[in-house]
N, C-alpha and C. Protein backbone atom coordinates (compact mmCIF):
# COMPACT_ATOMS: atom_id res chain seq x y z
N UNK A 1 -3.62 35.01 45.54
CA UNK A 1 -3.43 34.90 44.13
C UNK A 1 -3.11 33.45 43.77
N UNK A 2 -4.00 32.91 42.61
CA UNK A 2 -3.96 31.65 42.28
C UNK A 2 -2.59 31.43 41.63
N UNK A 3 -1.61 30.06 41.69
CA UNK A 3 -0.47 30.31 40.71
C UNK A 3 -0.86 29.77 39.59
N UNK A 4 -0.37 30.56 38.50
CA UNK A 4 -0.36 29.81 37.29
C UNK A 4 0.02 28.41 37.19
N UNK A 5 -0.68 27.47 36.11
CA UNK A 5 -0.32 26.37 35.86
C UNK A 5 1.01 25.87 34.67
N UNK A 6 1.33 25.35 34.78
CA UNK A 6 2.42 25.04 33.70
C UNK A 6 1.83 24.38 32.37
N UNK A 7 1.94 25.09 31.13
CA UNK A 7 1.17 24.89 30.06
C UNK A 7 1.61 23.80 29.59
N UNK A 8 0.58 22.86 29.01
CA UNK A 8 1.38 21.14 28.75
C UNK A 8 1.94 21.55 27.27
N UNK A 9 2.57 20.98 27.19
CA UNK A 9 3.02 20.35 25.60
C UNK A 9 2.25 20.09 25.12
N UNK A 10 2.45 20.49 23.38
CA UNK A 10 1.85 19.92 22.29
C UNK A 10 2.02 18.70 22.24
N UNK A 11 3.22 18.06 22.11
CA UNK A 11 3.51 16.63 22.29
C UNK A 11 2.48 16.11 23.59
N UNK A 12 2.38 16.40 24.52
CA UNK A 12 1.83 15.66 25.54
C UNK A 12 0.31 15.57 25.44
N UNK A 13 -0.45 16.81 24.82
CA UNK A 13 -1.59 16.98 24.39
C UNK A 13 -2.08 15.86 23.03
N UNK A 14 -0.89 15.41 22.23
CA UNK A 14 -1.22 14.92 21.30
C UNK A 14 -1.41 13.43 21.82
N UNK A 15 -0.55 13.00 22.04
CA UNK A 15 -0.61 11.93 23.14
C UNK A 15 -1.71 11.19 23.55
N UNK A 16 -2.21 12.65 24.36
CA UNK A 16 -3.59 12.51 25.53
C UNK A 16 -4.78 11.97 24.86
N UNK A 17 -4.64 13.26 23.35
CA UNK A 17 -6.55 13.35 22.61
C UNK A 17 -5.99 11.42 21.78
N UNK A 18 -4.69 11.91 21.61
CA UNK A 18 -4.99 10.14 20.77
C UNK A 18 -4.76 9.21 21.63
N UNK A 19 -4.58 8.70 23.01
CA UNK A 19 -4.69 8.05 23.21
C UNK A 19 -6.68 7.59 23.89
N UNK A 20 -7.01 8.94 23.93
CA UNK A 20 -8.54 8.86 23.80
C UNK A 20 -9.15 8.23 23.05
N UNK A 21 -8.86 8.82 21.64
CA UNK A 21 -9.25 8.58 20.22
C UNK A 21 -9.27 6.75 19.97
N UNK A 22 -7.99 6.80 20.35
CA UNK A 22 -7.95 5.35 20.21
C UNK A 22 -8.67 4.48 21.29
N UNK A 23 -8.74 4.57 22.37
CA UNK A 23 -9.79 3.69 23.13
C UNK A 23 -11.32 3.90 22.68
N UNK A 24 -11.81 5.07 22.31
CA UNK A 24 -12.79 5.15 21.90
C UNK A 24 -13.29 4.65 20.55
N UNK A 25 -12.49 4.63 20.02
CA UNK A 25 -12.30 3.68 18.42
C UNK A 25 -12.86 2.45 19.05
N UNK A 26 -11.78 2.12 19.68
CA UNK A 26 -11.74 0.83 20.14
C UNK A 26 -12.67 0.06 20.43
N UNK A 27 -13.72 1.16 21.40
CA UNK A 27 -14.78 0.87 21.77
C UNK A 27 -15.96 0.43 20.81
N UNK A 28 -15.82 1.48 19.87
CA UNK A 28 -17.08 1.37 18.26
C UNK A 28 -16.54 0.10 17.43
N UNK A 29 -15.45 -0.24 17.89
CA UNK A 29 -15.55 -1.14 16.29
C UNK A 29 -16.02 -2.58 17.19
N UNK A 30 -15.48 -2.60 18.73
CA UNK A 30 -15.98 -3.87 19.36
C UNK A 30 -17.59 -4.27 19.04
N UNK A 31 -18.22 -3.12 19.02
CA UNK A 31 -19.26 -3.44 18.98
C UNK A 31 -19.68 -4.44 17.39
N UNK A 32 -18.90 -4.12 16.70
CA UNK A 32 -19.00 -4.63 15.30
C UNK A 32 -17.90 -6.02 15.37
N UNK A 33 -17.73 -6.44 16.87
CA UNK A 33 -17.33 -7.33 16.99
C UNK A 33 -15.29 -7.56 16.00
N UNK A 34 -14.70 -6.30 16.62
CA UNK A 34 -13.42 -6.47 15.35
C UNK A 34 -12.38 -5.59 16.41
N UNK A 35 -11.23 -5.41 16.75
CA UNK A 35 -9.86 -5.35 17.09
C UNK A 35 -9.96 -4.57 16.19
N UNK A 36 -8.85 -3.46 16.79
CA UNK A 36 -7.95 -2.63 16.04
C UNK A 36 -7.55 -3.21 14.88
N UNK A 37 -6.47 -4.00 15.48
CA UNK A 37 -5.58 -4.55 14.38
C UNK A 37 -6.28 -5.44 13.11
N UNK A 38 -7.06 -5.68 13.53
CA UNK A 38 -7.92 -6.39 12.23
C UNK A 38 -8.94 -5.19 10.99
N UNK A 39 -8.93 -3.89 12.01
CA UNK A 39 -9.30 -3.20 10.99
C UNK A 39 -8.21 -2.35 10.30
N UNK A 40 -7.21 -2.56 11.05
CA UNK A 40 -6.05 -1.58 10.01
C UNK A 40 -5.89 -2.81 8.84
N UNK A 41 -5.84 -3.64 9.15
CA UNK A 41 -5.71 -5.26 7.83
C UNK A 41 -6.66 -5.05 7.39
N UNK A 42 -7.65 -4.95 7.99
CA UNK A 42 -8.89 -5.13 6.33
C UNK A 42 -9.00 -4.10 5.88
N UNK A 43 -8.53 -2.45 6.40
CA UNK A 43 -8.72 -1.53 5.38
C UNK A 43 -7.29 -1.21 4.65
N UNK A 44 -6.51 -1.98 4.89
CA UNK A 44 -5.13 -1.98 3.89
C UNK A 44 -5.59 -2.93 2.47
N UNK A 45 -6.36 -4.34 3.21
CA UNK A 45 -6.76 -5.08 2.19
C UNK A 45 -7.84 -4.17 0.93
N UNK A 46 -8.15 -3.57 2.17
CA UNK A 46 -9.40 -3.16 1.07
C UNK A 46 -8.86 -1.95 -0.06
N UNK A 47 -8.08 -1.46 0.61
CA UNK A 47 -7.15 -0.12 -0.16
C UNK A 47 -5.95 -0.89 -1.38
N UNK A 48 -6.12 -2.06 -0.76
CA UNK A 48 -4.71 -3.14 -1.86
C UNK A 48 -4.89 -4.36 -2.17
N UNK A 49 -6.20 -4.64 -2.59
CA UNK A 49 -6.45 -6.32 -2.52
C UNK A 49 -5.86 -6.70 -3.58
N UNK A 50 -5.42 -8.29 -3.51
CA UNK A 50 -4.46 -8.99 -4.33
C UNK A 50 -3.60 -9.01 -3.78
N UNK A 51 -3.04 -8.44 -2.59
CA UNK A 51 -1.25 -8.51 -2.19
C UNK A 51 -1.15 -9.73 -1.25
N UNK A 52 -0.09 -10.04 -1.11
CA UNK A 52 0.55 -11.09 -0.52
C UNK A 52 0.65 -11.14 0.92
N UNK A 53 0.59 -11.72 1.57
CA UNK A 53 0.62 -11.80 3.12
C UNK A 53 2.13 -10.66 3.63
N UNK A 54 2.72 -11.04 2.76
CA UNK A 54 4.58 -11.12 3.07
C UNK A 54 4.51 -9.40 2.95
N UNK A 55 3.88 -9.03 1.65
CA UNK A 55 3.79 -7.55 1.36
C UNK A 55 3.19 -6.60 2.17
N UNK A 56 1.82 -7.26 3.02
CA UNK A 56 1.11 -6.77 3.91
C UNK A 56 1.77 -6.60 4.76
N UNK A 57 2.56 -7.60 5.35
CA UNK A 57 3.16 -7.14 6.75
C UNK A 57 4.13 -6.05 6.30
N UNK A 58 5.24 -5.96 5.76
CA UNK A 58 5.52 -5.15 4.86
C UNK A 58 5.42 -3.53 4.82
N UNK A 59 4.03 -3.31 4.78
CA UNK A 59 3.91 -2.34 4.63
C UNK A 59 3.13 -1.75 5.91
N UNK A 60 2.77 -2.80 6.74
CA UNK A 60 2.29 -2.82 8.43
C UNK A 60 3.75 -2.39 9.17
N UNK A 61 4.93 -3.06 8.59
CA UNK A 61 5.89 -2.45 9.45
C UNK A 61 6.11 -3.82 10.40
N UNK A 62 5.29 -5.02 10.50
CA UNK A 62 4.88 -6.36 11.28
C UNK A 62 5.86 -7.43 10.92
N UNK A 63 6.56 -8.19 11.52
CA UNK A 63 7.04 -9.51 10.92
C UNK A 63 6.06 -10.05 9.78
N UNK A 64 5.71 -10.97 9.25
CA UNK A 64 4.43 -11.73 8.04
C UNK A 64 4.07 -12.77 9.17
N UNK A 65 5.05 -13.48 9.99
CA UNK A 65 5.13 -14.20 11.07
C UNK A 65 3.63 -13.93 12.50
N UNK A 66 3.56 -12.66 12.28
CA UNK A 66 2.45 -12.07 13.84
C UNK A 66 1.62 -11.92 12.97
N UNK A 67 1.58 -11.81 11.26
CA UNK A 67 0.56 -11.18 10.72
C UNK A 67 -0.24 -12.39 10.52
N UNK A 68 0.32 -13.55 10.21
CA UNK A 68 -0.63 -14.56 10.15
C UNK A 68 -1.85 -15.20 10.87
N UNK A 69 -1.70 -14.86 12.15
CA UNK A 69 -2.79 -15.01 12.80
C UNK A 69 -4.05 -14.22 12.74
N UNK A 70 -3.45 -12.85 12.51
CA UNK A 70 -4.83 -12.18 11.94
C UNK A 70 -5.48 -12.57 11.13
N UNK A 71 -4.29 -13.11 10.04
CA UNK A 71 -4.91 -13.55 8.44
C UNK A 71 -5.97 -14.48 8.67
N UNK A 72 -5.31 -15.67 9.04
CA UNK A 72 -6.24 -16.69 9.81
C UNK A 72 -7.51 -16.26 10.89
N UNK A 73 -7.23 -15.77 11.06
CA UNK A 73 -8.97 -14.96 12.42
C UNK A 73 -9.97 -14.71 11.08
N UNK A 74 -9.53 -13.72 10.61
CA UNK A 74 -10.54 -13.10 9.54
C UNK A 74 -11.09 -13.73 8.24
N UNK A 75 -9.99 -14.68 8.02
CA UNK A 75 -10.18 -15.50 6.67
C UNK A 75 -11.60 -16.43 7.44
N UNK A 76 -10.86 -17.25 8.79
CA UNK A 76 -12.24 -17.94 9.49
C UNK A 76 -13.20 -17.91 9.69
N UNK A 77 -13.36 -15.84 10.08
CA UNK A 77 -14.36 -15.51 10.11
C UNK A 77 -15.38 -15.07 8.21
N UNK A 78 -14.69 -15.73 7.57
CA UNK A 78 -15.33 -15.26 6.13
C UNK A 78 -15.28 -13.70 5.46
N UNK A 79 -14.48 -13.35 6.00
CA UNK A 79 -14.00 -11.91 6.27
C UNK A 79 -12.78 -11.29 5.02
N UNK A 80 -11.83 -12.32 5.19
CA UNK A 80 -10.87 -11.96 3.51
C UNK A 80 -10.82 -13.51 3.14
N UNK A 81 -10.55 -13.90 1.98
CA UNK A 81 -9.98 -14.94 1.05
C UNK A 81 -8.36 -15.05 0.61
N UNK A 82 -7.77 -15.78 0.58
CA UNK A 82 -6.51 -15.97 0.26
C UNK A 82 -6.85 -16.55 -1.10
N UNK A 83 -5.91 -16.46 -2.22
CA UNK A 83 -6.41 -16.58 -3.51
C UNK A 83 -5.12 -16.89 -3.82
N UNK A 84 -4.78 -18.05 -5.02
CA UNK A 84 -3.14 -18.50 -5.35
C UNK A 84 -2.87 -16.87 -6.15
N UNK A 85 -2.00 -16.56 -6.03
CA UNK A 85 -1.24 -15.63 -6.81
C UNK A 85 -1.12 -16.00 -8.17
N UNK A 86 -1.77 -15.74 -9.48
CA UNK A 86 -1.66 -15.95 -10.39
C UNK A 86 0.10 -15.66 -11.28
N UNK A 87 0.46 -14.75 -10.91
CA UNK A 87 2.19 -14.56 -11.06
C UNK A 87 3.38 -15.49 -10.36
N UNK A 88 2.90 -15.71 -8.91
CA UNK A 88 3.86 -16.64 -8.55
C UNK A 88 3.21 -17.54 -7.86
N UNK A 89 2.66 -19.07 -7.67
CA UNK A 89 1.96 -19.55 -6.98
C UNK A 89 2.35 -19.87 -5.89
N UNK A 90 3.27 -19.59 -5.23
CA UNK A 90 4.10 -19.71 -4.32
C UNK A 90 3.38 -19.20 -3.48
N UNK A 91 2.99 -17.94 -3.76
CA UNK A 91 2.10 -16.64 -2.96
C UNK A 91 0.43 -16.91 -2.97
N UNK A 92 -0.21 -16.32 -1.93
CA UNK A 92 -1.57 -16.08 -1.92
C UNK A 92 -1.76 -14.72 -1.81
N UNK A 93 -2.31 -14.03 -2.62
CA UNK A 93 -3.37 -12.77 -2.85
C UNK A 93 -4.36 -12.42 -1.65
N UNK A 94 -4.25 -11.82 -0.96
CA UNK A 94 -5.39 -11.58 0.00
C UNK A 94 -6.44 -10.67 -0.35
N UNK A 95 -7.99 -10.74 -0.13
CA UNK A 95 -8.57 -9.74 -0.92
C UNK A 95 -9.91 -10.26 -0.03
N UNK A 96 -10.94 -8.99 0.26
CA UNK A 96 -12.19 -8.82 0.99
C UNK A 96 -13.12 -10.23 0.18
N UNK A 97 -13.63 -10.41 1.49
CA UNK A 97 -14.69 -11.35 0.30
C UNK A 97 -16.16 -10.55 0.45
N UNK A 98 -17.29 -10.99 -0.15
CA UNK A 98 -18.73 -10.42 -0.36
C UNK A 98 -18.73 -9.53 1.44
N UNK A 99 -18.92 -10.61 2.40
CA UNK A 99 -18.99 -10.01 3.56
C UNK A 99 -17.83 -8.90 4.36
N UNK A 100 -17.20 -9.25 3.63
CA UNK A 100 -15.56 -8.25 4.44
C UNK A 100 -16.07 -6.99 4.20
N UNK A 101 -16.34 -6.95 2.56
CA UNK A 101 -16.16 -5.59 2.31
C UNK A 101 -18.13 -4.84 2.93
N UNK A 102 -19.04 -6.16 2.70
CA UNK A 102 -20.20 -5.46 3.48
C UNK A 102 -19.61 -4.77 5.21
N UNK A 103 -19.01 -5.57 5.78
CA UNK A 103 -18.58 -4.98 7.14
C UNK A 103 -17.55 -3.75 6.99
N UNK A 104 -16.92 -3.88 6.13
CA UNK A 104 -15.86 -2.46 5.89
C UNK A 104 -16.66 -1.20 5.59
N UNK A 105 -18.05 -1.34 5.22
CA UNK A 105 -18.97 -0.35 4.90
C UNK A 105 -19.47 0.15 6.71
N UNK A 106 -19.88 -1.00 7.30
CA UNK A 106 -20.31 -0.58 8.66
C UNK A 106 -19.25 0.04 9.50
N UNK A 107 -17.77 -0.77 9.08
CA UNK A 107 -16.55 0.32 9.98
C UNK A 107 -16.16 1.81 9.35
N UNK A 108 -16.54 2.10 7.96
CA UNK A 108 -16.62 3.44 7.32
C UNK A 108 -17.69 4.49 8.57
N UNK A 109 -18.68 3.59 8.60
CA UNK A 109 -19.79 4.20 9.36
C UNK A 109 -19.33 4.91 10.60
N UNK A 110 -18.86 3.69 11.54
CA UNK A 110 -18.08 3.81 13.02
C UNK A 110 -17.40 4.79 12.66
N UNK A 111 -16.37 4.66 11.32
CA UNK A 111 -15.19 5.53 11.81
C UNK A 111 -15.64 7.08 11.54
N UNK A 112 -16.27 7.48 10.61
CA UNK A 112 -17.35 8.84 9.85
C UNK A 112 -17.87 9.09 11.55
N UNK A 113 -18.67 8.30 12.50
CA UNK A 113 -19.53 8.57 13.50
C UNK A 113 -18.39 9.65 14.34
N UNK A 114 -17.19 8.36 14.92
CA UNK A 114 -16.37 8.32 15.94
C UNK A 114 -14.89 10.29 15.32
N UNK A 115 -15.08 10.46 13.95
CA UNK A 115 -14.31 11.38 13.15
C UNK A 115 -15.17 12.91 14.15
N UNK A 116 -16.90 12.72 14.08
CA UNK A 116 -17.64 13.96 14.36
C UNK A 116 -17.48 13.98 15.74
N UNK A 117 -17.31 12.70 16.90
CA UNK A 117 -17.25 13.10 18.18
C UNK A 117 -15.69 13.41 18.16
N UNK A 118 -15.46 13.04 17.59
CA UNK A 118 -13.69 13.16 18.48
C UNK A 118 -13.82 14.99 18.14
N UNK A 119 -14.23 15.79 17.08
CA UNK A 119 -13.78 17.05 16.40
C UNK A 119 -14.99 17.91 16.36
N UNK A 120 -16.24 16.99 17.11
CA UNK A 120 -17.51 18.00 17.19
C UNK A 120 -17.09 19.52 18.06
N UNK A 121 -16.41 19.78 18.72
CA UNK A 121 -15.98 21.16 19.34
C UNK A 121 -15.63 22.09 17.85
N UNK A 122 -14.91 21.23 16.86
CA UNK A 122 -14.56 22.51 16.08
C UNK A 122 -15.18 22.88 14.71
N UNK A 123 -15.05 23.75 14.04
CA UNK A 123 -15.63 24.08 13.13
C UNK A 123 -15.20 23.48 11.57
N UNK A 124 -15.81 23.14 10.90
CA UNK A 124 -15.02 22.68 9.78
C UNK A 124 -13.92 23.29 9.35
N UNK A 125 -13.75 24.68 8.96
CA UNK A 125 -12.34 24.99 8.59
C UNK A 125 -11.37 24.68 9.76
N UNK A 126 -11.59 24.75 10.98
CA UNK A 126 -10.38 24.12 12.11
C UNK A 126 -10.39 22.58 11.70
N UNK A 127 -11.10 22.10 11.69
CA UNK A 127 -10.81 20.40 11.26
C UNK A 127 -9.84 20.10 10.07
N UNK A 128 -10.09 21.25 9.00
CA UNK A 128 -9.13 20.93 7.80
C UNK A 128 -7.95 21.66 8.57
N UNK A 129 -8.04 22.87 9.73
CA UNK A 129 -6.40 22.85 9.42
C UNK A 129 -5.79 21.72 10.31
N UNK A 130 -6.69 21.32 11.47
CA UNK A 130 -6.36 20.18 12.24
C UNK A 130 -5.96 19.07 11.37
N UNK A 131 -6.25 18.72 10.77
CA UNK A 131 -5.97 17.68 9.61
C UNK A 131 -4.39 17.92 8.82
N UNK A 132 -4.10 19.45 8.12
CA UNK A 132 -3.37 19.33 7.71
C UNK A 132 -2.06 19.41 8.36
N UNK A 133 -2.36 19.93 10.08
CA UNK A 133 -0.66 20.07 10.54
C UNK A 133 -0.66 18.86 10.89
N UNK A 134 -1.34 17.90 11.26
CA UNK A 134 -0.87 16.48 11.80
C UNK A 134 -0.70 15.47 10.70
N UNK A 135 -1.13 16.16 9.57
CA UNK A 135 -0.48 15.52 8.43
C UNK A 135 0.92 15.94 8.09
N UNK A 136 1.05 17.08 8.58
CA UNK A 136 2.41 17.12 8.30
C UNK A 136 3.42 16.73 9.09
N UNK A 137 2.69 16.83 10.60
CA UNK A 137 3.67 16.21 11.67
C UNK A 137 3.74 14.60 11.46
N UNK A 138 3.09 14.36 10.64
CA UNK A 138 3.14 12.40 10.51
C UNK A 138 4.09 12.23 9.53
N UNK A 139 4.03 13.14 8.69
CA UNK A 139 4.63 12.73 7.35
C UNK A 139 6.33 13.32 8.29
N UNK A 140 6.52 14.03 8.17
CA UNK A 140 8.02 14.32 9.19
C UNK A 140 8.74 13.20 9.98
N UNK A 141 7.09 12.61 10.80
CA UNK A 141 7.88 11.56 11.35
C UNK A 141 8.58 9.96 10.74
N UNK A 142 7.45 10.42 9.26
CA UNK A 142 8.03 9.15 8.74
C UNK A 142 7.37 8.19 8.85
N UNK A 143 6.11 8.67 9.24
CA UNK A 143 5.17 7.67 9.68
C UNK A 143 4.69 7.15 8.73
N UNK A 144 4.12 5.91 7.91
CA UNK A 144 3.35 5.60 6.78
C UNK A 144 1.75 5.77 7.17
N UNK A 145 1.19 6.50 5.93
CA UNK A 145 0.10 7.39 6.08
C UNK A 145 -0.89 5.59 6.10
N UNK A 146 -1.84 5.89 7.37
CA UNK A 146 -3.20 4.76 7.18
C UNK A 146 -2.77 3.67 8.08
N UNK A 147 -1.36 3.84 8.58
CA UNK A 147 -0.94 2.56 9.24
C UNK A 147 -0.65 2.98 10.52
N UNK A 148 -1.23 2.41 11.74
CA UNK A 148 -0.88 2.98 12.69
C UNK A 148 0.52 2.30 13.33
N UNK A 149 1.31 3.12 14.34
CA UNK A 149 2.83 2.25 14.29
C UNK A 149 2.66 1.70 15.59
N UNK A 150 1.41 1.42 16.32
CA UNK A 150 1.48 -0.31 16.72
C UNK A 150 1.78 -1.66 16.40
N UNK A 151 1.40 -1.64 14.78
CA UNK A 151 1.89 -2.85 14.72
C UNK A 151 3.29 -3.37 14.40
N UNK A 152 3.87 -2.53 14.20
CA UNK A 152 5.76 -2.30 14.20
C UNK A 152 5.95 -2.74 16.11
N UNK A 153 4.98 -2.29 16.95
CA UNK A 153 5.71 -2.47 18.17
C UNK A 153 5.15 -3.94 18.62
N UNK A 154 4.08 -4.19 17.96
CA UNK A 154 3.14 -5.51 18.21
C UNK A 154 2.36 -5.16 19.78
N UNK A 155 1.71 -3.82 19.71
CA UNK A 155 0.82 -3.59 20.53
C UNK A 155 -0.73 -3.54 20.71
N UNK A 156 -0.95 -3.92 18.83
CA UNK A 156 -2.30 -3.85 18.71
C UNK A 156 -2.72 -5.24 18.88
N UNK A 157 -4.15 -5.43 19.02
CA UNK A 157 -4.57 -6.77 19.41
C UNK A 157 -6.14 -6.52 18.92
């Protein structure tokens, strides 16, 4: 008689599929030549353009200090614009330029592609309820919805 196995955790299961999820991300957006962390910034930008460097990190959970180098990668690459802050000039506005937001269309793509493999096993109504308990387990944790909490630990790159 075979022995039973010891059933994993939900926690440990969650873990597992996202730490999948996330290398495999990882994998699709390289191809589009872009880091994690540069796409959680450009789709915050793109969800909040006009905000301030200081605000961005902010709401990344990031010093403004680690965030600047991203700023700088992407601005280089023609990717966002820094713009004087018309309210305080002190500040620069960050916001997609013509090409940012053309490439934010191709990472919509990746991420729509990479959404059907990760959940192709289940059926659409399991996907919405999959969706809504880990929305609720995020929101519990306090997590801010869209932001992943790497960059609070400064693990994304």
């Amino acid at each position: 008689m075979e022995a039973k196995r010891p059933r994993l955790g939900s926690a440990f299961l969650l873990a597992q599929v996202g730490a999948h999820a996330a290398q495999r991300f990882t994998e699709r957006i390289a191809e589009l030549d872009l880091t994690p962390a540069q796409v959680g910034l450009l789709r915050l930008v793109a969800m909040r353009p006009g905000q301030s460097q200081q605000t961005l990190a902010k709401q990344l959970g990031t010093p403004a200090t680690r965030l600047v180098p991203l700023v700088d990668g992407l601005e280089k690459r023609g990717l966002i614009e820094r713009r004087r802050n018309a309210e305080d000039r002190r500040l620069y506005a960050v916001e997609l330029s013509e090409d940012g937001q053309a490439l934010m269309g191709r990472v919509a793509q990746a991420g729509a592609a990479h959404e059907r493999t990760m959940t192709a096993v289940l059926t659409d109504d399991e996907r919405d309820v999959l969706h809504g308990l880990l929305s609720r387990i995020a929101e519990d944790q306090g997590l801010t919805p869209g932001v992943h909490p790497g960059y609070a630990r400064g693990r994304l790159s």
